[in-house]
C-alpha atoms as a PDB file:
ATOM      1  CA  UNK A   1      45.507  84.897 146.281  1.00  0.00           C
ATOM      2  CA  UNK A   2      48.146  87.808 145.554  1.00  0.00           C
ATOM      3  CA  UNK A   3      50.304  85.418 144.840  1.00  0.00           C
ATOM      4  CA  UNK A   4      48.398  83.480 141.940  1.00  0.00           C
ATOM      5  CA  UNK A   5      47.684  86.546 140.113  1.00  0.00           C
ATOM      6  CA  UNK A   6      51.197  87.943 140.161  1.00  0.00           C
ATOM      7  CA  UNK A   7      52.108  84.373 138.904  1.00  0.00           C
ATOM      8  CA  UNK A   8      49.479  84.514 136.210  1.00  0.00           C
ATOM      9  CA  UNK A   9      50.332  87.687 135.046  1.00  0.00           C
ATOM     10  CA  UNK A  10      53.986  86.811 134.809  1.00  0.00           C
ATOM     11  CA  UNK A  11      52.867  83.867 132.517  1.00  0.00           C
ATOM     12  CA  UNK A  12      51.073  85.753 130.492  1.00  0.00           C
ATOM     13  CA  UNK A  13      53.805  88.245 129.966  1.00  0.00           C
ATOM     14  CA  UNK A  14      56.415  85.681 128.995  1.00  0.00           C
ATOM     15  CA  UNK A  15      53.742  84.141 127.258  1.00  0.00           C
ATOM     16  CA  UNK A  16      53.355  87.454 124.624  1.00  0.00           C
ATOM     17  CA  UNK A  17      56.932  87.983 124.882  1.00  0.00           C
ATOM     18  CA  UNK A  18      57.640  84.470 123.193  1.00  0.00           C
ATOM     19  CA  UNK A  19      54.646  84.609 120.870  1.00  0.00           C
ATOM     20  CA  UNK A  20      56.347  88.056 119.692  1.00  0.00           C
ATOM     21  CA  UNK A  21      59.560  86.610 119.404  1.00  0.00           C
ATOM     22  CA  UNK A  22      58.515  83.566 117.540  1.00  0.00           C
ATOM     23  CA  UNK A  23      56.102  85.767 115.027  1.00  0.00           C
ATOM     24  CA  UNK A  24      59.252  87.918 114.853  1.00  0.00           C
ATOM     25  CA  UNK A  25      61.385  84.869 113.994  1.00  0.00           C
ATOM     26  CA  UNK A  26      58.991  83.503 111.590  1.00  0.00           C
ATOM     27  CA  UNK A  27      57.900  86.690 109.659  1.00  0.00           C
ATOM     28  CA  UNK A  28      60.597  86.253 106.723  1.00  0.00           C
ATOM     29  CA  UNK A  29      59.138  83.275 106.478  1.00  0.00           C
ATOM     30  CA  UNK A  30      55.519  83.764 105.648  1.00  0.00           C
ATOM     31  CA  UNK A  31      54.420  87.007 103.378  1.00  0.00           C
ATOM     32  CA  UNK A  32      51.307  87.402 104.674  1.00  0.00           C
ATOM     33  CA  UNK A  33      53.016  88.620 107.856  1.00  0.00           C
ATOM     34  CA  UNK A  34      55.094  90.809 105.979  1.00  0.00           C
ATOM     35  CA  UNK A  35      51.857  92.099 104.134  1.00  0.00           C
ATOM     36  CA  UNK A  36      50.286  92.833 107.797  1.00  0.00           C
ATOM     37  CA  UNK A  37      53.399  94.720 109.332  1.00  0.00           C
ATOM     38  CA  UNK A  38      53.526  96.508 105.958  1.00  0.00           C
ATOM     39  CA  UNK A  39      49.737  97.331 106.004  1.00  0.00           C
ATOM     40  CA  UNK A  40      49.875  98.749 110.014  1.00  0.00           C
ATOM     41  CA  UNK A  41      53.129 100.350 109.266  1.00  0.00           C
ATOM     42  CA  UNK A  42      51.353 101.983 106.924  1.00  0.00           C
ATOM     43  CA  UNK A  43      48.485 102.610 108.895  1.00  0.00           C
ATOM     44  CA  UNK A  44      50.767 104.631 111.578  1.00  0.00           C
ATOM     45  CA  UNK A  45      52.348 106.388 109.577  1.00  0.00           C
ATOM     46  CA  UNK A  46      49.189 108.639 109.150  1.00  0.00           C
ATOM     47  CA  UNK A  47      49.114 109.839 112.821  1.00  0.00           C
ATOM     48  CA  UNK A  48      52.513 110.299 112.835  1.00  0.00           C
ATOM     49  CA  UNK A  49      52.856 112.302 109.343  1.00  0.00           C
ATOM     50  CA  UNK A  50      52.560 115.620 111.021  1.00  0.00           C
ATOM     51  CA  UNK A  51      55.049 115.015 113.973  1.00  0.00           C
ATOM     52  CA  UNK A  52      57.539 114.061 111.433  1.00  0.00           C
ATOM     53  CA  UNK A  53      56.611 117.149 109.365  1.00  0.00           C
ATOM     54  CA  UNK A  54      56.872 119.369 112.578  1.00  0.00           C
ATOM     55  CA  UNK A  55      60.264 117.460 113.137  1.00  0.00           C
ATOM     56  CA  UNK A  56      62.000 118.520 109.865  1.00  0.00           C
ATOM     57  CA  UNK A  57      60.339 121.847 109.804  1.00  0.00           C
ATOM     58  CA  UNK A  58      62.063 122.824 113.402  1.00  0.00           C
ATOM     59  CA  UNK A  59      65.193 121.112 112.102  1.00  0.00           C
ATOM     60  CA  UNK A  60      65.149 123.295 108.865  1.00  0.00           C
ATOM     61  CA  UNK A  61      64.473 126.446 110.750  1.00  0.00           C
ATOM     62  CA  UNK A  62      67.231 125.471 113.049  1.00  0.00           C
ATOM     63  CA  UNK A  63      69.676 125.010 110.520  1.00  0.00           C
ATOM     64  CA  UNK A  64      68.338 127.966 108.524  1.00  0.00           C
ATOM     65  CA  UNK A  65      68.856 130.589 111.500  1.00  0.00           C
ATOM     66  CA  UNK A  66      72.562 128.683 112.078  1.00  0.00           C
ATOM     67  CA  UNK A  67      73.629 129.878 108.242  1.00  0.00           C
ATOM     68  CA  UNK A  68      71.557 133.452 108.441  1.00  0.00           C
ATOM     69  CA  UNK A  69      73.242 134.174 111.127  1.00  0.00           C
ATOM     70  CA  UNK A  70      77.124 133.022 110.044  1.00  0.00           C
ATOM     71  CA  UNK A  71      75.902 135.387 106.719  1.00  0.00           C
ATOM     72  CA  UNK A  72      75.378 138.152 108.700  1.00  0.00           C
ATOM     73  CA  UNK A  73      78.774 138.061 110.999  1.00  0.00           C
ATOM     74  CA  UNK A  74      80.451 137.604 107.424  1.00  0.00           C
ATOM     75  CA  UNK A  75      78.699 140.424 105.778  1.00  0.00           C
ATOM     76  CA  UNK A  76      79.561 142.772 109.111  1.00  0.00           C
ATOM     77  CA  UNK A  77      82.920 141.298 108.894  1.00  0.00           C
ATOM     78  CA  UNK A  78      83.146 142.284 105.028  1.00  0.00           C
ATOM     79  CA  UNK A  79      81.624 145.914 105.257  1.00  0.00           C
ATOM     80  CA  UNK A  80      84.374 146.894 108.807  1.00  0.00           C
ATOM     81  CA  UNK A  81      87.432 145.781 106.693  1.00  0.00           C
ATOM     82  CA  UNK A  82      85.987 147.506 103.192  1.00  0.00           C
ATOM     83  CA  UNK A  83      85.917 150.886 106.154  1.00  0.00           C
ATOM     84  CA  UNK A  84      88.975 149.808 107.116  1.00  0.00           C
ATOM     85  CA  UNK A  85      90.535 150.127 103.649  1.00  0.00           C
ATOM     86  CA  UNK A  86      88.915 152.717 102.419  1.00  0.00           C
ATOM     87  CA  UNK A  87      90.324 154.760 105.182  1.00  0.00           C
ATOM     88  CA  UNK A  88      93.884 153.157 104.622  1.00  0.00           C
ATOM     89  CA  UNK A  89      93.339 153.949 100.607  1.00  0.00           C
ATOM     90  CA  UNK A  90      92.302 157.537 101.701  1.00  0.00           C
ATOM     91  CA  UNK A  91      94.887 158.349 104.102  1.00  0.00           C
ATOM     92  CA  UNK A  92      97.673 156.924 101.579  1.00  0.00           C
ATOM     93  CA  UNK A  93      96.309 158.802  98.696  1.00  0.00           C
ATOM     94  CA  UNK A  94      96.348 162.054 100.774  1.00  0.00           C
ATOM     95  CA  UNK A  95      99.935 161.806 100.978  1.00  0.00           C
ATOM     96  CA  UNK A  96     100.547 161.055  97.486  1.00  0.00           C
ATOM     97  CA  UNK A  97      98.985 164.341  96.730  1.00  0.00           C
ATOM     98  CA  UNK A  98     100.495 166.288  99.427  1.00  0.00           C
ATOM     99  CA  UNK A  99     103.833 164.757  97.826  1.00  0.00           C
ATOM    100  CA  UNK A 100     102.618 165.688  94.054  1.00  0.00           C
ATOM    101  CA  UNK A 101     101.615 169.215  95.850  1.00  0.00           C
ATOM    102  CA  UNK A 102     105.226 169.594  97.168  1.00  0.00           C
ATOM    103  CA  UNK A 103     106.851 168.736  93.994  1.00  0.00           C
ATOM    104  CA  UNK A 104     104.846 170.364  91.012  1.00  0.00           C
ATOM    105  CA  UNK A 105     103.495 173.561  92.809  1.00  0.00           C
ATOM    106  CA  UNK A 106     104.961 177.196  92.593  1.00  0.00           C
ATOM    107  CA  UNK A 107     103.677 179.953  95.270  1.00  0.00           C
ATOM    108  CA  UNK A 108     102.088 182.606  93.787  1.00  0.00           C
ATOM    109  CA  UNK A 109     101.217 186.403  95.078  1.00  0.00           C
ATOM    110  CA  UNK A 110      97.581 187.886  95.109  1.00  0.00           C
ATOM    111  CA  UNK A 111      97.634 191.019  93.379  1.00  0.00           C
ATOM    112  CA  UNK A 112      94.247 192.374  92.220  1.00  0.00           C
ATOM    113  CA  UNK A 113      90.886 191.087  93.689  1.00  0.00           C
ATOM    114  CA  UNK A 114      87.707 193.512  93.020  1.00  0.00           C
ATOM    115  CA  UNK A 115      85.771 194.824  95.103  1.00  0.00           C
ATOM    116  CA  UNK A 116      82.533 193.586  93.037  1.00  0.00           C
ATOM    117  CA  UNK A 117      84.174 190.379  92.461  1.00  0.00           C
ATOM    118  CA  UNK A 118      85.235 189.587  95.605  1.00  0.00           C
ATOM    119  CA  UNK A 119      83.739 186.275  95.988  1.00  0.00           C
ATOM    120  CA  UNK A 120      84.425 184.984  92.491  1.00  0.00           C
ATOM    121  CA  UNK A 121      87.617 185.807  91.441  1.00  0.00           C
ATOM    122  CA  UNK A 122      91.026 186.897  91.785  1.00  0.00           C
ATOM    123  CA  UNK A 123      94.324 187.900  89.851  1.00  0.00           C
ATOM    124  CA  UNK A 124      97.958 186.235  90.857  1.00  0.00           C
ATOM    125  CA  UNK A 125     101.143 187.071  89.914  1.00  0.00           C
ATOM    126  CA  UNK A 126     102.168 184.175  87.729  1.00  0.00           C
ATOM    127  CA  UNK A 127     101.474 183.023  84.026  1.00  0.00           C
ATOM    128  CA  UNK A 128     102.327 181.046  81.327  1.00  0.00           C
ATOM    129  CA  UNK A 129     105.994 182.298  81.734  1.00  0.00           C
ATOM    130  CA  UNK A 130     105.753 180.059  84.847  1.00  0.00           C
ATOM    131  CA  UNK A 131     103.907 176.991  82.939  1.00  0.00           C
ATOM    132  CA  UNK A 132     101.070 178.120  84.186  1.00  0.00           C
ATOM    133  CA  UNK A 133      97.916 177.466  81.749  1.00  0.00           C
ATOM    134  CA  UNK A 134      94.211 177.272  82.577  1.00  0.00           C
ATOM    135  CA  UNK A 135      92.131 174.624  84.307  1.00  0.00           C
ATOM    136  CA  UNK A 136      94.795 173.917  86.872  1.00  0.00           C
ATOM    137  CA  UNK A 137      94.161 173.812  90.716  1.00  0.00           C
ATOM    138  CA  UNK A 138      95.313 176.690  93.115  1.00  0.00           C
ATOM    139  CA  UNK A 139      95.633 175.745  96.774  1.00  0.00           C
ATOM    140  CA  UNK A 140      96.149 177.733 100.391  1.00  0.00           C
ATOM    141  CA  UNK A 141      97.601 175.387 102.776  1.00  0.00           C
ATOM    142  CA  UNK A 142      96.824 172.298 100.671  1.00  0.00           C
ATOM    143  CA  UNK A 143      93.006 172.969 100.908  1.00  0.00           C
ATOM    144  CA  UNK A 144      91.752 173.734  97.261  1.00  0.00           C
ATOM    145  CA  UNK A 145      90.623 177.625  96.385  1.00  0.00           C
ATOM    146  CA  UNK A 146      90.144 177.377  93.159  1.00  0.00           C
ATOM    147  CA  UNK A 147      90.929 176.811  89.363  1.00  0.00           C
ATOM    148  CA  UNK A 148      92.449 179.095  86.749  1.00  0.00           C
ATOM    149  CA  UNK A 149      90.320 180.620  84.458  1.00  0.00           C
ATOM    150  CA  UNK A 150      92.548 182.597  82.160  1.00  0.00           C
ATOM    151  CA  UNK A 151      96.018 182.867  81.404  1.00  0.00           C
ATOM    152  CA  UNK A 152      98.288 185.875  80.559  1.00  0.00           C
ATOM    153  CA  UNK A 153     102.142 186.116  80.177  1.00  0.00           C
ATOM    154  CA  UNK A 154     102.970 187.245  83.379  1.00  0.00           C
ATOM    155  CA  UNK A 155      99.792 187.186  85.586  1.00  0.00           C
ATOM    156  CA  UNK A 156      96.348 184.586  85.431  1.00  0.00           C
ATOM    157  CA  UNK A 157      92.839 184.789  86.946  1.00  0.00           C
ATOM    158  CA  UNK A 158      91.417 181.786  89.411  1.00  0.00           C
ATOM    159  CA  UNK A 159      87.881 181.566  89.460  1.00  0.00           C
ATOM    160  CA  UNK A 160      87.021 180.364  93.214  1.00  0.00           C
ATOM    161  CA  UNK A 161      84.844 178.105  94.669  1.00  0.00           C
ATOM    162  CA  UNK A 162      82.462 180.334  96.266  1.00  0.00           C
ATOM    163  CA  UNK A 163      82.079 181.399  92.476  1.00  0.00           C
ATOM    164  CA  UNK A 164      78.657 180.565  91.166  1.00  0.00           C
ATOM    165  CA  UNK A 165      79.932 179.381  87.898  1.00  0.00           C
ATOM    166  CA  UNK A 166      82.328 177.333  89.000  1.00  0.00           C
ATOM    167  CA  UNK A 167      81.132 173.378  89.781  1.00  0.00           C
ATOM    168  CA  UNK A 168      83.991 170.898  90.504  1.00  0.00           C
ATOM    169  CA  UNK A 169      83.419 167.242  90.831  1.00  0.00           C
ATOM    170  CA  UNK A 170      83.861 165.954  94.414  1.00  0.00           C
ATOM    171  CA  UNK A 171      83.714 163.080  96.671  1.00  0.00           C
ATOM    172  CA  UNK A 172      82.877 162.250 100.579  1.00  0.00           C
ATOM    173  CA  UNK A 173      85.902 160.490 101.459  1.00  0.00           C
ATOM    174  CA  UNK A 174      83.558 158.148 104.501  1.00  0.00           C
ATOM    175  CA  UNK A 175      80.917 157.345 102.151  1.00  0.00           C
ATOM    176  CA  UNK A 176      82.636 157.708  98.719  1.00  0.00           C
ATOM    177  CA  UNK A 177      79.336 159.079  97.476  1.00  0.00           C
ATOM    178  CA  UNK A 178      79.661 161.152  94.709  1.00  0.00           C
ATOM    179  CA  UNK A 179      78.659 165.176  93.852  1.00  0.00           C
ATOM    180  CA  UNK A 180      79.261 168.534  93.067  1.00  0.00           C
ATOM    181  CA  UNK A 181      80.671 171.584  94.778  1.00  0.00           C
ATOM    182  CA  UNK A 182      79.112 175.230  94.080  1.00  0.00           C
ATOM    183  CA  UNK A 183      79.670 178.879  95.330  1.00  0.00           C
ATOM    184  CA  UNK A 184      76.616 180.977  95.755  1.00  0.00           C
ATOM    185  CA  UNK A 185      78.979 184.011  94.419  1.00  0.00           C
ATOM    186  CA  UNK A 186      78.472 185.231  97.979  1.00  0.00           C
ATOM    187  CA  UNK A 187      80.834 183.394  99.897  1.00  0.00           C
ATOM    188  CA  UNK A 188      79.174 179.969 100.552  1.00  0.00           C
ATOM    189  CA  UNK A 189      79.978 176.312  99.084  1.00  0.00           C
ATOM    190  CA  UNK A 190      77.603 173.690  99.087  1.00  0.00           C
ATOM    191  CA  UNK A 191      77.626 170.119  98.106  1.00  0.00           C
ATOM    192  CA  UNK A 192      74.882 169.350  95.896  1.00  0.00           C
ATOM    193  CA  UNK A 193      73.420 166.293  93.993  1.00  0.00           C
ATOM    194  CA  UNK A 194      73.238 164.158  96.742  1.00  0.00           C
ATOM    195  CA  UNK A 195      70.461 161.751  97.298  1.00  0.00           C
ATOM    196  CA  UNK A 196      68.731 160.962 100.611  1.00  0.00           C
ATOM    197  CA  UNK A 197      69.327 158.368 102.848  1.00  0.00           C
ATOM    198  CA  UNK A 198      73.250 158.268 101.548  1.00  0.00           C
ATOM    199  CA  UNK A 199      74.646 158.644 105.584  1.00  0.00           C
ATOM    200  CA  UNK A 200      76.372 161.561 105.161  1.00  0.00           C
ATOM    201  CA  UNK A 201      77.078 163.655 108.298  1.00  0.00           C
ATOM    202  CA  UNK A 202      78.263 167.142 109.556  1.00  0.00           C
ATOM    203  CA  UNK A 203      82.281 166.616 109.896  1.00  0.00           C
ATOM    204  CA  UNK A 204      82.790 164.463 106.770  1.00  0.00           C
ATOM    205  CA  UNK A 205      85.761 165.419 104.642  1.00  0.00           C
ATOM    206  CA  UNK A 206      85.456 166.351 100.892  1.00  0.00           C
ATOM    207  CA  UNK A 207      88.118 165.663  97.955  1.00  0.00           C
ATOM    208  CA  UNK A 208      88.059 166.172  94.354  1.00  0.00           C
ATOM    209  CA  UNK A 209      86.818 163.531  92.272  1.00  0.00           C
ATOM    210  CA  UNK A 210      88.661 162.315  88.843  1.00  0.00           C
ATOM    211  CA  UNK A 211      88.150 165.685  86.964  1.00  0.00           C
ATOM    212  CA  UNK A 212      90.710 165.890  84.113  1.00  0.00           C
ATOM    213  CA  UNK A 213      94.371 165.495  84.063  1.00  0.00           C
ATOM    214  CA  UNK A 214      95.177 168.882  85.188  1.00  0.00           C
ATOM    215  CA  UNK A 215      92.410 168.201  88.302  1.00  0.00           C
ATOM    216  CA  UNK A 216      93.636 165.347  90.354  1.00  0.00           C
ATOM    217  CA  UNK A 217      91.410 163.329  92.598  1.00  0.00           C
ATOM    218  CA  UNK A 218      91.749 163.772  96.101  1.00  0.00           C
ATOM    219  CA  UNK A 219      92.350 167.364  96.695  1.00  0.00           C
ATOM    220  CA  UNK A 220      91.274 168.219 100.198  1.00  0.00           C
ATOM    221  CA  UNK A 221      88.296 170.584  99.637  1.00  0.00           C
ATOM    222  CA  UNK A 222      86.266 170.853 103.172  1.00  0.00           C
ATOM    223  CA  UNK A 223      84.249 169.347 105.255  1.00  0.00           C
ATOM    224  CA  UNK A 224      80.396 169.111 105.652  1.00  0.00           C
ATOM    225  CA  UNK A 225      79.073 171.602 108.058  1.00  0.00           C
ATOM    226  CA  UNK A 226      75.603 170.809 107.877  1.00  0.00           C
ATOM    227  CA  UNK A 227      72.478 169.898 105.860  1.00  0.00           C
ATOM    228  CA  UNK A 228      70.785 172.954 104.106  1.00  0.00           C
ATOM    229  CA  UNK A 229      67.876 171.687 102.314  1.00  0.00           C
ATOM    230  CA  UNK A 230      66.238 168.487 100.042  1.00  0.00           C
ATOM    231  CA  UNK A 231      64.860 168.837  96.973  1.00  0.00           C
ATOM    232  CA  UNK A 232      61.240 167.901  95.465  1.00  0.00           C
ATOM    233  CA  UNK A 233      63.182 164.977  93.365  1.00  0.00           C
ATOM    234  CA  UNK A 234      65.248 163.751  96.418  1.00  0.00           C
ATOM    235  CA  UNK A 235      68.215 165.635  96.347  1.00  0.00           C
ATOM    236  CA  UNK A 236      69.929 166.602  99.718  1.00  0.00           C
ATOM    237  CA  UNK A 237      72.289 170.278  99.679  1.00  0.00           C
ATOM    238  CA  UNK A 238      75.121 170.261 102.426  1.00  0.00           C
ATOM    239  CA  UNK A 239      76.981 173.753 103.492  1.00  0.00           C
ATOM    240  CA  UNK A 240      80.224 173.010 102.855  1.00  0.00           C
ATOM    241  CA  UNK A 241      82.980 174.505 105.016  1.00  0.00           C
ATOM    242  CA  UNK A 242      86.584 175.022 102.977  1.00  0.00           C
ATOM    243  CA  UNK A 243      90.014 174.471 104.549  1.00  0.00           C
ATOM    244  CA  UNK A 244      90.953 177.315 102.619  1.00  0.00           C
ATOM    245  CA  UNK A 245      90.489 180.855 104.229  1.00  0.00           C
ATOM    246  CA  UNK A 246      89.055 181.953 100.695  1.00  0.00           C
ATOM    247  CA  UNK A 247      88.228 186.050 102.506  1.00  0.00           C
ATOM    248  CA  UNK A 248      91.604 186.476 103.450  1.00  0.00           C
ATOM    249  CA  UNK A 249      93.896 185.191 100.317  1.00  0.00           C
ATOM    250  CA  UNK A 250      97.539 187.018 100.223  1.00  0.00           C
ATOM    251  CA  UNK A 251      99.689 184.337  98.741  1.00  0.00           C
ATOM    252  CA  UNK A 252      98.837 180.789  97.277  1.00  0.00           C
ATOM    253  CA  UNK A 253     100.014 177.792  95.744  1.00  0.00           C
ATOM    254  CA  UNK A 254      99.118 176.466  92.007  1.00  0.00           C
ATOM    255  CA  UNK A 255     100.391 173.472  89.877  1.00  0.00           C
ATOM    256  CA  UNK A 256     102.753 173.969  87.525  1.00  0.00           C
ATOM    257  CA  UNK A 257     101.981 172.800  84.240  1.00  0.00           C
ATOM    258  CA  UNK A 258     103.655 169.333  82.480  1.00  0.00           C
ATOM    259  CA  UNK A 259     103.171 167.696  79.777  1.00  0.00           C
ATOM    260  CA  UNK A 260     102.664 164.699  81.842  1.00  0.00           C
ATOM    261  CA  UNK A 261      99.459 166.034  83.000  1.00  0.00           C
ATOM    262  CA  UNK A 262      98.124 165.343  79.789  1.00  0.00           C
ATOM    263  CA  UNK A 263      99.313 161.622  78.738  1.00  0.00           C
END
C-alpha cells in the first residue's frame, strides 16, 4: 500500500512539473496568460514592497557609513598634515627672523630706567645717529621687550611690554589664533581678545603678528602660563610669561632702521 502512494505521488509531481513546463512553454503564446502572471506578479509585489524597502534602506545605510567613514579618515588625515606644516612653516620662519635679527640688529646699553617707571619704560644708549627711529622692536636674547617710543640723537626710549599703553598684535603659533598682548604697568603681560573654546593651553608659544614694516611677524614673545579670567562677552585673558627677563635689562638688542623696512 506504501508503495502505491509513493507511486501516485510521484505521478502527480511529474504530472505538475510538465503542466508547468508546458504553460511555461506556451505563455508567449496566449496573452491571457501573460495578463495572469502580470496580474499575480502584481499581486506579490504588495507583500513584498516592504522587504524590498528594508533591503535598499540597509544597503543605503551600509554604503552611507562606508563613505562617512572614508570622510572622516580624510578629514583627520587633512587636519595632522595642516599641524604638520604649520609647525614646519613656524619653525622655518623662526629662523628667518633669527637670521633678519643677526643681520639688521645693533646692541644697545641700558642707561636710565626710573624708579616710578620701572615697569614701563626705559632709556638706551643709541639714536637716530645709529638709524635708530621709533616703532622699531628691541629684543634680549631674541625674545621681544619692547618698542621704541621716542627718538633722540644719541639716546631713545622703549616703551615695554609690561607697559599698560603699549598693545602689540600677536599670534599662538599651535593654534594660529589671533590677539593682543598688554602690560598691567606692574610687571605682568597678558594675552587678551581671545574667545572661548579656541584650544589654547598653558605652554603655547606667542609671536608677533603682521604689525607694520618696522614690526615683523614672528617675533618670539612668550609663552602662555595660564588662564586668568573670561569675560561677560566671551573673551578668555591668558598670563603671559616673556622670554625676555624684562626686571633685570642691562644691555639689549634693537633693529636698525632701512629704508627697506618701509617698501
Amino acid at each position: 500500500m506504501w508503495g502505491k502512494r509513493m507511486t501516485l505521488e510521484w505521478v502527480n509531481g511529474v504530472a505538475a512539473l510538465a503542466l508547468g513546463l508546458l504553460l511555461l512553454g506556451a505563455s508567449p503564446r496566449f496573452p491571457f496568460l501573460k495578463n495572469t502572471v502580470d496580474f499575480m506578479g502584481q499581486v506579490l509585489s504588495v507583500p513584498e514592497y516592504p522587504i524590498v524597502m528594508l533591503r535598499e534602506f540597509c544597503r543605503s545605510f551600509y554604503f552611507w557609513s562606508l563613505d562617512r567613514n572614508k570622510l572622516r579618515l580624510s578629514l583627520e588625515t587633512l587636519q595632522n598634515e595642516n599641524s604638520r606644516l604649520q609647525i614646519v612653516n613656524s619653525v622655518l620662519l623662526s629662523e628667518q627672523i633669527k637670521a633678519e635679527l643677526a643681520s639688521r640688529t645693533t646692541e644697545a646699553r641700558v642707561t636710565l630706567r626710573e624708579p616710578l617707571g620701572w615697569w614701563s619704560e626705559f632709556r638706551m644708549d643709541k639714536g637716530l645717529n645709529d638709524d635708530i627711529v621709533m616703532g622699531l622692536p628691541v629684543f634680549q636674547d631674541g625674545f621681544l621687550v619692547g618698542r621704541v617710543s621716542s627718538v633722540s640723537s644719541f639716546s631713545s626710549w622703549v616703551e615695554l611690554l609690561t607697559s599698560s599703553s603699549l598693545m602689540i598684535p600677536v599670534v599662538v603659533e599651535e593654534t594660529r589664533e589671533l590677539g593682543v598682548v598688554v602690560g598691567d604697568g606692574d610687571g605682568s603681560v597678558f594675552l587678551v581678545y581671545i574667545p572661548e573654546g579656541r584650544g589654547i593651553a598653558p605652554g603655547m608659544k606667542v609671536s608677533t603678528a603682521l604689525v607694520s614694516e618696522l614690526l615683523p611677524p614672528g617675533i618670539p614673545v612668550g609663552h602662555i602660563e595660564r588662564e586668568t579670567s573670561v569675560s561677560e562677552n566671551g573673551y578668555v585673558t591668558y598670563k603671559i610669561k616673556t622670554g625676555a627677563s624684562l626686571s633685570s635689562l642691562y644691555t639689549v638688542s634693537v633693529f636698525k632702521y632701512s629704508k627697506e623696512m618701509t617698501r
